[in-house]
N, C-alpha and C. Protein backbone atom coordinates (compact mmCIF):
# COMPACT_ATOMS: atom_id res chain seq x y z
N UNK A 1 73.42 -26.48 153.27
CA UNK A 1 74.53 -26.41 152.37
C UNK A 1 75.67 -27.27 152.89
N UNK A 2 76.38 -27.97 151.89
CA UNK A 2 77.56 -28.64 152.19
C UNK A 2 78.53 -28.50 152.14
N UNK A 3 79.49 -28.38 153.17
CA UNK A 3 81.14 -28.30 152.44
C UNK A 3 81.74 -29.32 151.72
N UNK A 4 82.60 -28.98 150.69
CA UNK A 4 83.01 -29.85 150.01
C UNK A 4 84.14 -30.69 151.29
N UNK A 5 84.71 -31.77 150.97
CA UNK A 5 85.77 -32.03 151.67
C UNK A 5 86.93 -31.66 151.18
N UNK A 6 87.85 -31.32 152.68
CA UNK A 6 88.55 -30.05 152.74
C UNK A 6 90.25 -31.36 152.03
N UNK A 7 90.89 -30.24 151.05
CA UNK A 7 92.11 -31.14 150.52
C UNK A 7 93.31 -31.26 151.52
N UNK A 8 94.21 -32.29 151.48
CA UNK A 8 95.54 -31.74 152.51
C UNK A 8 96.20 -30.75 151.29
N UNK A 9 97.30 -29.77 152.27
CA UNK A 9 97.92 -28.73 152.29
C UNK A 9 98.50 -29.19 150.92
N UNK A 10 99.21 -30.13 150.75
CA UNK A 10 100.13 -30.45 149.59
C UNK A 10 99.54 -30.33 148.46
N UNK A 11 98.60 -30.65 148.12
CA UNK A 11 97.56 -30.70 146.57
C UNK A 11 97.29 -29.32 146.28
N UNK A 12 97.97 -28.01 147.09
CA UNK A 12 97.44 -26.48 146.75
C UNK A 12 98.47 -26.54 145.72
N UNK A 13 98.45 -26.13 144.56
CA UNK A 13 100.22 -25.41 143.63
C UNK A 13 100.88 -24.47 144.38
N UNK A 14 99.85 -23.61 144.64
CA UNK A 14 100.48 -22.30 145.16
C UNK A 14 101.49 -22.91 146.65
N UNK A 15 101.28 -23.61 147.65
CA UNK A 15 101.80 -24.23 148.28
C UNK A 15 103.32 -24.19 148.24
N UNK A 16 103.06 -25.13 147.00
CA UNK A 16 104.54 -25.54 146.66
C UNK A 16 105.49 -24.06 145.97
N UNK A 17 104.84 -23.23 145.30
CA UNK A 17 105.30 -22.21 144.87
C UNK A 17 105.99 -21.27 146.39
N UNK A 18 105.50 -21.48 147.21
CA UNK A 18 105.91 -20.68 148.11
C UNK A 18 107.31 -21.34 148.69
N UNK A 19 106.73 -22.92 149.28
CA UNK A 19 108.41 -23.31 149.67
C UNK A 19 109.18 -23.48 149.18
N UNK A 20 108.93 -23.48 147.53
CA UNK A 20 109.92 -23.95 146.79
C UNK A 20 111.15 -22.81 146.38
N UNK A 21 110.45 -21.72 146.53
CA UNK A 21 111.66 -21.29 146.25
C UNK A 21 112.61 -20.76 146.97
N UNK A 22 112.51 -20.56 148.58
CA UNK A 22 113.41 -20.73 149.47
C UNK A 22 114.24 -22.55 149.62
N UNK A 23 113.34 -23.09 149.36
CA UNK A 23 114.25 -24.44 149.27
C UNK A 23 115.53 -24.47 148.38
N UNK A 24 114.93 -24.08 147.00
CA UNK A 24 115.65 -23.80 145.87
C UNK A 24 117.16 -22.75 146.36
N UNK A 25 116.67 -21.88 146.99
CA UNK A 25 118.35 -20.82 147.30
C UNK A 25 118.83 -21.80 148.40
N UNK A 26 118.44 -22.25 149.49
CA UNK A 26 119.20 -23.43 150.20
C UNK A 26 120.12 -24.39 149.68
N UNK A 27 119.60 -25.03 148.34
CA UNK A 27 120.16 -26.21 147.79
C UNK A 27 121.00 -25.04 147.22
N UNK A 28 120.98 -23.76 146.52
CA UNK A 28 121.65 -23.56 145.79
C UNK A 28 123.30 -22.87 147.01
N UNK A 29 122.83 -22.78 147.82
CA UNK A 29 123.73 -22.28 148.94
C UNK A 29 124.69 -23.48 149.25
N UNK A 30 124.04 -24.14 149.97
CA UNK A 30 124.85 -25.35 149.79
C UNK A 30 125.75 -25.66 148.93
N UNK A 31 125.27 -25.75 147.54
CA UNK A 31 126.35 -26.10 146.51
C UNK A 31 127.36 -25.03 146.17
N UNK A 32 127.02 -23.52 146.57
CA UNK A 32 128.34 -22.83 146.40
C UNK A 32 129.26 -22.99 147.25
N UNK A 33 128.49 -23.16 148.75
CA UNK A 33 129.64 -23.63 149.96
C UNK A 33 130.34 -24.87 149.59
N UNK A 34 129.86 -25.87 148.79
CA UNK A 34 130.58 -26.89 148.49
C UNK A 34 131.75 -26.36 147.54
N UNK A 35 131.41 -25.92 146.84
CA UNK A 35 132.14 -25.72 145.72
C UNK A 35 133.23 -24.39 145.87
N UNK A 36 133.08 -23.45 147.45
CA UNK A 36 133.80 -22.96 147.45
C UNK A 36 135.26 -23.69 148.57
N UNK A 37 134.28 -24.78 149.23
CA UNK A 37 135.57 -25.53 150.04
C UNK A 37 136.27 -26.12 149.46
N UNK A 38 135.83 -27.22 148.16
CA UNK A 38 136.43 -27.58 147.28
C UNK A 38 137.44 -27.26 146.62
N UNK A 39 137.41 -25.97 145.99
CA UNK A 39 137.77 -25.49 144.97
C UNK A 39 138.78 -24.12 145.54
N UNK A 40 139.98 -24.39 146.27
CA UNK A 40 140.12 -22.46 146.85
C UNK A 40 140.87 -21.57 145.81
N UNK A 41 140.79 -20.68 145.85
CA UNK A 41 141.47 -19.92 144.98
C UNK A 41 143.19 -20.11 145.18
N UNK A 42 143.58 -19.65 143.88
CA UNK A 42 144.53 -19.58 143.41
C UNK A 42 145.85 -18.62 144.55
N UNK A 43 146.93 -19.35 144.82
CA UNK A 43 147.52 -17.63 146.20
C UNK A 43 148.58 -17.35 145.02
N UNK A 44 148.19 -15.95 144.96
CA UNK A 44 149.13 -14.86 144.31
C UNK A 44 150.06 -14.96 144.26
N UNK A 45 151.11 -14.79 143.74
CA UNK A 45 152.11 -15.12 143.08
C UNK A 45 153.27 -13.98 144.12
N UNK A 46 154.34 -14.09 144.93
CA UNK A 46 154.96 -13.67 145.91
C UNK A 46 155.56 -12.38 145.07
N UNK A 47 156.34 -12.27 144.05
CA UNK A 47 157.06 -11.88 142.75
C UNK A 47 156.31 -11.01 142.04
N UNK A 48 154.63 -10.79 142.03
CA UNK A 48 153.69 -10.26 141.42
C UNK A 48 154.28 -8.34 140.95
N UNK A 49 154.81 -8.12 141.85
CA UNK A 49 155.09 -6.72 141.67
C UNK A 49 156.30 -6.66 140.32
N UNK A 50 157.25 -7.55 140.76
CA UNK A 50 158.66 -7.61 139.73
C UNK A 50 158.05 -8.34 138.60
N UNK A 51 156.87 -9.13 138.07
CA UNK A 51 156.49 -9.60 136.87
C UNK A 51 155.98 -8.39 136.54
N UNK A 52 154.86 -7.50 136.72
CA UNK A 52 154.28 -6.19 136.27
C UNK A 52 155.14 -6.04 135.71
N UNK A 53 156.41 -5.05 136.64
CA UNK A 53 157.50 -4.31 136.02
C UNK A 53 158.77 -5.08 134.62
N UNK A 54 158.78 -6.47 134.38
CA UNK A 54 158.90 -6.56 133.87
C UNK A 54 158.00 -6.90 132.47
N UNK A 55 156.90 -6.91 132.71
CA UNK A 55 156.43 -7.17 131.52
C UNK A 55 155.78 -5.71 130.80
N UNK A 56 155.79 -4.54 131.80
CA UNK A 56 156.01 -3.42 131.39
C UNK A 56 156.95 -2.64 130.68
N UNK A 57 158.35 -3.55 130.87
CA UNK A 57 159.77 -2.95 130.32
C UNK A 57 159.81 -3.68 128.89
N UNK A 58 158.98 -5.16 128.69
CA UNK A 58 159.27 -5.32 127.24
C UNK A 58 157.89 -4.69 126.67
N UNK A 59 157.11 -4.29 126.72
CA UNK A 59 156.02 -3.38 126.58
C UNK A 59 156.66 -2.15 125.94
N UNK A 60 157.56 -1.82 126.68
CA UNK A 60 158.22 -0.52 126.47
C UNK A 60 158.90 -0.35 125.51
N UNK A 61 159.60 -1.72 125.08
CA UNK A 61 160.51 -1.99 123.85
C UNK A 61 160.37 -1.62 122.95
N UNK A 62 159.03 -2.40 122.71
CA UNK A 62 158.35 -2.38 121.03
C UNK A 62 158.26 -1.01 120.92
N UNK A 63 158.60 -0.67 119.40
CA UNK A 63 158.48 0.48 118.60
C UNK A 63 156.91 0.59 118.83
N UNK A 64 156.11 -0.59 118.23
CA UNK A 64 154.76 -0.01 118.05
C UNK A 64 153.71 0.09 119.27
N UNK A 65 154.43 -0.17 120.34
CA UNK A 65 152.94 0.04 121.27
C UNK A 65 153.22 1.28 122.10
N UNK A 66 154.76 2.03 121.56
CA UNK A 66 154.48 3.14 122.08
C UNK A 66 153.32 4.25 122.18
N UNK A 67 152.58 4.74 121.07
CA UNK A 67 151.14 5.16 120.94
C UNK A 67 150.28 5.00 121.88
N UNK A 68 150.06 3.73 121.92
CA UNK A 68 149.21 3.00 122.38
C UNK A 68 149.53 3.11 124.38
N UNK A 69 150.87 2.99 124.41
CA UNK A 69 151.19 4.05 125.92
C UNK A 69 151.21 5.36 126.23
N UNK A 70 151.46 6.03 125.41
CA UNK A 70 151.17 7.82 125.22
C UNK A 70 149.76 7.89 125.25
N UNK A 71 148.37 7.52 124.10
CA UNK A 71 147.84 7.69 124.35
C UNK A 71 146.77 6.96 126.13
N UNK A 72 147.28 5.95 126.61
CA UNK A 72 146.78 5.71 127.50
C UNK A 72 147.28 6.43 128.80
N UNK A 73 148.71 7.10 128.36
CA UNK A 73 149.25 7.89 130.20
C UNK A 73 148.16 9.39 130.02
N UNK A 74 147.82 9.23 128.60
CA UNK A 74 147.37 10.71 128.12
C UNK A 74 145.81 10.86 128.53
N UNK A 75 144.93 9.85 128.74
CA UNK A 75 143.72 9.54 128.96
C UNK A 75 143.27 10.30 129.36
N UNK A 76 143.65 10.52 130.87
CA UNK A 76 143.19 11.23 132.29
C UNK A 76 143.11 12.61 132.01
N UNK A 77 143.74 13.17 131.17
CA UNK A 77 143.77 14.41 131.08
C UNK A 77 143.05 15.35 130.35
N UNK A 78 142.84 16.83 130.66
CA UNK A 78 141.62 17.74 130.34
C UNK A 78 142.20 17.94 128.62
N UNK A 79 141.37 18.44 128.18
CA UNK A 79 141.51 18.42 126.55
C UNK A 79 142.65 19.80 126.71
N UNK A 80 142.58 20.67 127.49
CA UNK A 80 143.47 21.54 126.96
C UNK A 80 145.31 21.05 127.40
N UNK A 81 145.27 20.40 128.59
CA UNK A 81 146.52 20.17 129.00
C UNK A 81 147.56 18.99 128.31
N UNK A 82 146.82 18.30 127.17
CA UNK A 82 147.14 17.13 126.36
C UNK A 82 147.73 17.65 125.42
N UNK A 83 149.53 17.47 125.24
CA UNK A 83 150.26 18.07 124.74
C UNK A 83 150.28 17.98 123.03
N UNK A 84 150.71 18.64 121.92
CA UNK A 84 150.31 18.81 120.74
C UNK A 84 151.46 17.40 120.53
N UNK A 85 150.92 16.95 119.41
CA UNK A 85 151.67 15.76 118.57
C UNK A 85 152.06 15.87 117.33
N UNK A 86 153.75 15.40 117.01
CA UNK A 86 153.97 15.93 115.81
C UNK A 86 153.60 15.05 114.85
């Protein structure tokens, strides 16, 4: 009986299925590290606390989003302790 002659490693599919997809998260690693040196985030704004509070106070203004603040301070709370509405 004869053996056939034996193929190199590369001509298997399965082969390539195996390295490829650790190659694949490498390249893809790489490009987030690129793209996170590149690219840095945004630095917070020093003032961040005093914008909230003011954009909470014209929030507060409007006639109509009062509701819409009652029912959201009102959320958290058990159905019986949620005060009656006239």
């Amino acid at each position: 009986m004869k053996q056939p002659n034996p193929q190199a490693w590369w001509r298997f599919p399965l082969v390539w299925m195996v390295f490829g997809g650790p190659a694949v998260v490498v390249v893809a690693s790489f490009v987030t590290l690129y793209l996170a040196i590149t690219r840095p985030d945004p630095v917070v704004d020093v003032q961040y606390y005093q914008h909230g509070l003011d954009i909470n106070k014209t929030l507060g203004a409007s006639k109509a989003m009062l509701p819409a603040m009652r029912g959201r301070n009102l959320a958290n709370l058990p159905a019986e302790d949620v005060p009656e509405t006239k």
